[in-house]
N, C-alpha and C. Protein backbone atom coordinates (compact mmCIF):
# COMPACT_ATOMS: atom_id res chain seq x y z
N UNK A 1 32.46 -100.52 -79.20
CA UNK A 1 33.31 -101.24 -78.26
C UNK A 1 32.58 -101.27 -76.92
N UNK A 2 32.60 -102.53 -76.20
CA UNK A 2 32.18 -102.31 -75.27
C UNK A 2 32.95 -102.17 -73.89
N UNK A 3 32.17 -101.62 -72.90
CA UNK A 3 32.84 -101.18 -71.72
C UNK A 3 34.12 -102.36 -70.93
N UNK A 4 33.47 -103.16 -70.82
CA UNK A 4 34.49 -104.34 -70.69
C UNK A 4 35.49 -104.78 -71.51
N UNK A 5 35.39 -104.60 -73.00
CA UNK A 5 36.41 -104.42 -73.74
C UNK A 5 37.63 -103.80 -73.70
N UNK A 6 36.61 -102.35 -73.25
CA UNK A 6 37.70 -101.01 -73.20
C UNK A 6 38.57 -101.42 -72.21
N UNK A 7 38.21 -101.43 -71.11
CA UNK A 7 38.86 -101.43 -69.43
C UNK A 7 39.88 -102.64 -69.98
N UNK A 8 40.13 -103.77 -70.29
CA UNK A 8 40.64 -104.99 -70.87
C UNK A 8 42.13 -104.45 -71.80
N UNK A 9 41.18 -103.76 -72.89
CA UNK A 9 42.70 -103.05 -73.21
C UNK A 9 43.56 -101.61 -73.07
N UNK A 10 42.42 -100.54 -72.01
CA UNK A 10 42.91 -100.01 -70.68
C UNK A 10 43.70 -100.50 -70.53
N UNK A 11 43.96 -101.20 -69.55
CA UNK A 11 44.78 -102.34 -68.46
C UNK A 11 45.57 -102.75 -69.29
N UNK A 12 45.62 -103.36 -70.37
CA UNK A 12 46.61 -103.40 -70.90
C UNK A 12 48.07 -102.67 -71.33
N UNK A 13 47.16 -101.43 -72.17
CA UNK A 13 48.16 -100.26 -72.20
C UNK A 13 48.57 -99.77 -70.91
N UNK A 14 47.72 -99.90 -70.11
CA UNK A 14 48.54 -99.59 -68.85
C UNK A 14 49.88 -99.93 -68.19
N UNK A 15 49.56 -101.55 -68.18
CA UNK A 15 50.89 -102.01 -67.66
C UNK A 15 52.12 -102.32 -68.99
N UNK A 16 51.86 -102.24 -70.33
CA UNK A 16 52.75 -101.95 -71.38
C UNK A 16 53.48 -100.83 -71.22
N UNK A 17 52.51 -99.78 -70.82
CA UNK A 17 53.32 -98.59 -70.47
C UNK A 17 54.46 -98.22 -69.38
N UNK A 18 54.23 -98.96 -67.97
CA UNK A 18 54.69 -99.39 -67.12
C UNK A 18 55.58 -100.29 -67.25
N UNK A 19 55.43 -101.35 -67.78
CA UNK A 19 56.81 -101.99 -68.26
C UNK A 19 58.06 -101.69 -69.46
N UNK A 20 57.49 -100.57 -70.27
CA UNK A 20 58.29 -100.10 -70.93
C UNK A 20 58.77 -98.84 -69.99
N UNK A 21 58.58 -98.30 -69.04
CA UNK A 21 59.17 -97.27 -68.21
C UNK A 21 60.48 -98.17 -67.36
N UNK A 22 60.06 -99.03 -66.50
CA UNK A 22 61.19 -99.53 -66.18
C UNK A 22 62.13 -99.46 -66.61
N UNK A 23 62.00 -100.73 -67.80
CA UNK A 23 63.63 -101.29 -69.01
C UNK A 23 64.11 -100.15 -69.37
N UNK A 24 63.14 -98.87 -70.13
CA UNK A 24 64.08 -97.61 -70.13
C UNK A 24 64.86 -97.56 -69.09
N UNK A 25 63.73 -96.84 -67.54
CA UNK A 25 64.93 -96.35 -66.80
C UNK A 25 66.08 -97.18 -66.73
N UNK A 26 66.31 -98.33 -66.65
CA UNK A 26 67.02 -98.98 -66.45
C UNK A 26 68.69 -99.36 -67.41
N UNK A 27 67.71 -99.08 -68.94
CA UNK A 27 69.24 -98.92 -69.47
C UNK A 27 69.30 -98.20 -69.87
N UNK A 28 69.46 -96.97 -69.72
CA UNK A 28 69.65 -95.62 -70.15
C UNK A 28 70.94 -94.97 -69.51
N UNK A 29 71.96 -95.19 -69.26
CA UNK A 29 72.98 -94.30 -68.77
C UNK A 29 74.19 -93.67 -69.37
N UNK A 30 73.39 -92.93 -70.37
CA UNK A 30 74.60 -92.49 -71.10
C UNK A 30 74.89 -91.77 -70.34
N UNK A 31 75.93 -90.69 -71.26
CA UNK A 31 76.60 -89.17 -70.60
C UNK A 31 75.30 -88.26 -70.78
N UNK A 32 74.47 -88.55 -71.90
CA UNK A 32 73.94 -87.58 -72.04
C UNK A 32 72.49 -87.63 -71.43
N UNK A 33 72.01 -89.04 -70.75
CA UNK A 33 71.11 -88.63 -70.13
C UNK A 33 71.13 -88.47 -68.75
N UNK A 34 72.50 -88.71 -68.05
CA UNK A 34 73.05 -88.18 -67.01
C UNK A 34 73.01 -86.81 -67.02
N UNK A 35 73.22 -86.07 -67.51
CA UNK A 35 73.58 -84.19 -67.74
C UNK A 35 72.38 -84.15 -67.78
N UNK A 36 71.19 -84.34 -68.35
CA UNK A 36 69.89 -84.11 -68.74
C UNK A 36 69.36 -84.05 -67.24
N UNK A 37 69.53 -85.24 -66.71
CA UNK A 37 68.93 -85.14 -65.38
C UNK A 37 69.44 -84.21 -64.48
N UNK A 38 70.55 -84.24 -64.52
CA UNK A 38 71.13 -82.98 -63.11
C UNK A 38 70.74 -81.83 -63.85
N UNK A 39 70.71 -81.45 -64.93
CA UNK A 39 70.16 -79.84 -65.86
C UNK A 39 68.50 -79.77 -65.21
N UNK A 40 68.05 -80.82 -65.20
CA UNK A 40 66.76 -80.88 -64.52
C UNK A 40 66.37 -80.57 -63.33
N UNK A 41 67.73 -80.71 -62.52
CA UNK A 41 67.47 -80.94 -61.20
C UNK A 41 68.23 -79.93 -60.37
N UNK A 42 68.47 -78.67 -60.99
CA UNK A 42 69.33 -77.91 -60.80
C UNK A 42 69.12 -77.11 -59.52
N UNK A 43 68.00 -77.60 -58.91
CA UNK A 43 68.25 -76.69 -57.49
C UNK A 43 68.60 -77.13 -56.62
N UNK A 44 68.76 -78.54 -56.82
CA UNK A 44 70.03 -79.32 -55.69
C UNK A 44 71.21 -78.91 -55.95
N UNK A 45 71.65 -77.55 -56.36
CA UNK A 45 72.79 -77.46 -56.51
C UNK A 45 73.51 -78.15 -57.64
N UNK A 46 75.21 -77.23 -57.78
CA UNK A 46 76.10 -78.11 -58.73
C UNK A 46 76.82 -79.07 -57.53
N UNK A 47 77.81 -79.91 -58.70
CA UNK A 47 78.16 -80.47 -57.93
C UNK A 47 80.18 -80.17 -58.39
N UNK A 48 80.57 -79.78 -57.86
CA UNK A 48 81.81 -78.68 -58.09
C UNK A 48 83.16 -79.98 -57.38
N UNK A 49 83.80 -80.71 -57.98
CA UNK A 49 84.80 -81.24 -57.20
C UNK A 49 86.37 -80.25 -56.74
N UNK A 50 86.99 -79.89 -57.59
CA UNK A 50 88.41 -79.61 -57.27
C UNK A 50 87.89 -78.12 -56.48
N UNK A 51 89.12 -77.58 -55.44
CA UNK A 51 89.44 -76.41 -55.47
C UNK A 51 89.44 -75.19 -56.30
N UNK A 52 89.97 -75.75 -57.92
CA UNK A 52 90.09 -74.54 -58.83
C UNK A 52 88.34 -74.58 -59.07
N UNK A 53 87.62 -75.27 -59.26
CA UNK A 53 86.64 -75.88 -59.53
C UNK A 53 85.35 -74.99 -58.79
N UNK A 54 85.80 -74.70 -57.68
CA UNK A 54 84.72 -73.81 -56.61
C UNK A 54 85.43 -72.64 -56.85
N UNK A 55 86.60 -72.27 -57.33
CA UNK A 55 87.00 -70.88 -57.32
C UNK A 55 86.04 -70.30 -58.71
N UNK A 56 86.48 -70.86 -59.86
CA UNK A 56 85.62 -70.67 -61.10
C UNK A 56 84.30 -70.43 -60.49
N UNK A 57 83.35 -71.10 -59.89
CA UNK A 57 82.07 -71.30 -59.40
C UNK A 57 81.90 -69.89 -59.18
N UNK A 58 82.47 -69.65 -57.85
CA UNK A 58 82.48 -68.56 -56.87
C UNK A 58 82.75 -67.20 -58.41
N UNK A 59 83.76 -67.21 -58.97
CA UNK A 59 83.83 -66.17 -60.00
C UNK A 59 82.66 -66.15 -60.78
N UNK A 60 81.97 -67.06 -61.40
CA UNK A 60 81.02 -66.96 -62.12
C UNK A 60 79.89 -66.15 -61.22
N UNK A 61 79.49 -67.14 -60.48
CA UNK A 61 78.65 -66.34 -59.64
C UNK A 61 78.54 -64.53 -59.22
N UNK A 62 79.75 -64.19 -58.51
CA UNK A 62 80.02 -62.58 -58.70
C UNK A 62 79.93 -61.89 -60.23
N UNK A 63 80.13 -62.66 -61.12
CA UNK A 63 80.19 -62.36 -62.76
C UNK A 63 78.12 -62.19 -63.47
N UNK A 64 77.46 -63.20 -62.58
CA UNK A 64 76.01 -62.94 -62.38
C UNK A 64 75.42 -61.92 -61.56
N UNK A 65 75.63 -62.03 -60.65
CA UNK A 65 75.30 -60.80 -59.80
C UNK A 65 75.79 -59.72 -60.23
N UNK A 66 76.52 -59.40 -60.64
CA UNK A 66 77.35 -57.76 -61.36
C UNK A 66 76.52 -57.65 -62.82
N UNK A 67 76.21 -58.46 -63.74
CA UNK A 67 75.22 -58.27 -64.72
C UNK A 67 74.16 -58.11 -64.61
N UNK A 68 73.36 -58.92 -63.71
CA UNK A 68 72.18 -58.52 -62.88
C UNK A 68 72.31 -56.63 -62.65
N UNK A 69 73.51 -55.98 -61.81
CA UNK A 69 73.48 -55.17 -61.60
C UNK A 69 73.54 -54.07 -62.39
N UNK A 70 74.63 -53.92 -63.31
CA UNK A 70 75.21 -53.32 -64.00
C UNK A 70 74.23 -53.78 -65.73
N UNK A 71 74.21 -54.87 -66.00
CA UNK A 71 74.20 -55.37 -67.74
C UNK A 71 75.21 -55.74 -68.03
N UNK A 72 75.04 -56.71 -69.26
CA UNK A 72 76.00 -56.79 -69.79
C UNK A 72 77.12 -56.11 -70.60
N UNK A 73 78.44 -56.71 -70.76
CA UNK A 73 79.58 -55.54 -71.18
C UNK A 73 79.79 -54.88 -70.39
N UNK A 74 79.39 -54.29 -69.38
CA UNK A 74 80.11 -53.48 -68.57
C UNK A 74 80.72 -53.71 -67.13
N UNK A 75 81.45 -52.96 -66.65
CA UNK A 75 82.63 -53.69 -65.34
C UNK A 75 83.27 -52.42 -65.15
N UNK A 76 83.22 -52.63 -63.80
CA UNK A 76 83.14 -51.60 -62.81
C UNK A 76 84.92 -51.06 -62.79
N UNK A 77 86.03 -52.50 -63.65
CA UNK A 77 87.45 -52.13 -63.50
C UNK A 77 87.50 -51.44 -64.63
N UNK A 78 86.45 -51.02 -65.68
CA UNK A 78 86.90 -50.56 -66.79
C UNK A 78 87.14 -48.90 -66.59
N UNK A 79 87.83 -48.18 -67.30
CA UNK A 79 87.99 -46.93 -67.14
C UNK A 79 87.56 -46.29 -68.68
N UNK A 80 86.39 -45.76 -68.65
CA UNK A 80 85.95 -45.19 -70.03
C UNK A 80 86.37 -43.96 -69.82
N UNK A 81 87.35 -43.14 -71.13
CA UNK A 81 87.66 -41.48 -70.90
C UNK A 81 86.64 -40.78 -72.14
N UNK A 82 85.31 -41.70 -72.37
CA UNK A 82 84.50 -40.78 -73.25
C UNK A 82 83.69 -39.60 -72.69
């Protein structure tokens, strides 16, 4: 093959590739590649609407940090008489 050949269908696959990126992004909006992306993008934060919604949050969170501390199964309200 020659060099001018190559570069010819280079360039080709190139912008095939490029035009098949678009039309994806473009119709792709399920549920599930919505979740995919924010799972991706998780250090912008959640995104938490209701009141009960940030309370859960806020519990989970103290529920991480205490496993972190402690491990799992165990909690500091439990009363073991072994």
């Amino acid at each position: 093959m020659k060099a001018s050949e190559f570069l010819k269908k280079y360039e080709r696959d190139q912008k095939a590739k490029q035009d098949h990126a678009e039309t994806s992004e473009d119709e792709d909006h399920s549920l599930e590649h919505n979740a995919r992306e924010r799972a991706a993008h998780l250090d912008q934060g959640l995104n938490v609407g209701s009141p009960f919604d940030w309370e859960d949050l806020e519990k989970y969170k103290k529920e991480l940090e205490r496993m972190d501390r402690e491990g799992p199964g165990r909690s500091k309200d439990k009363n073991d008489d072994s």
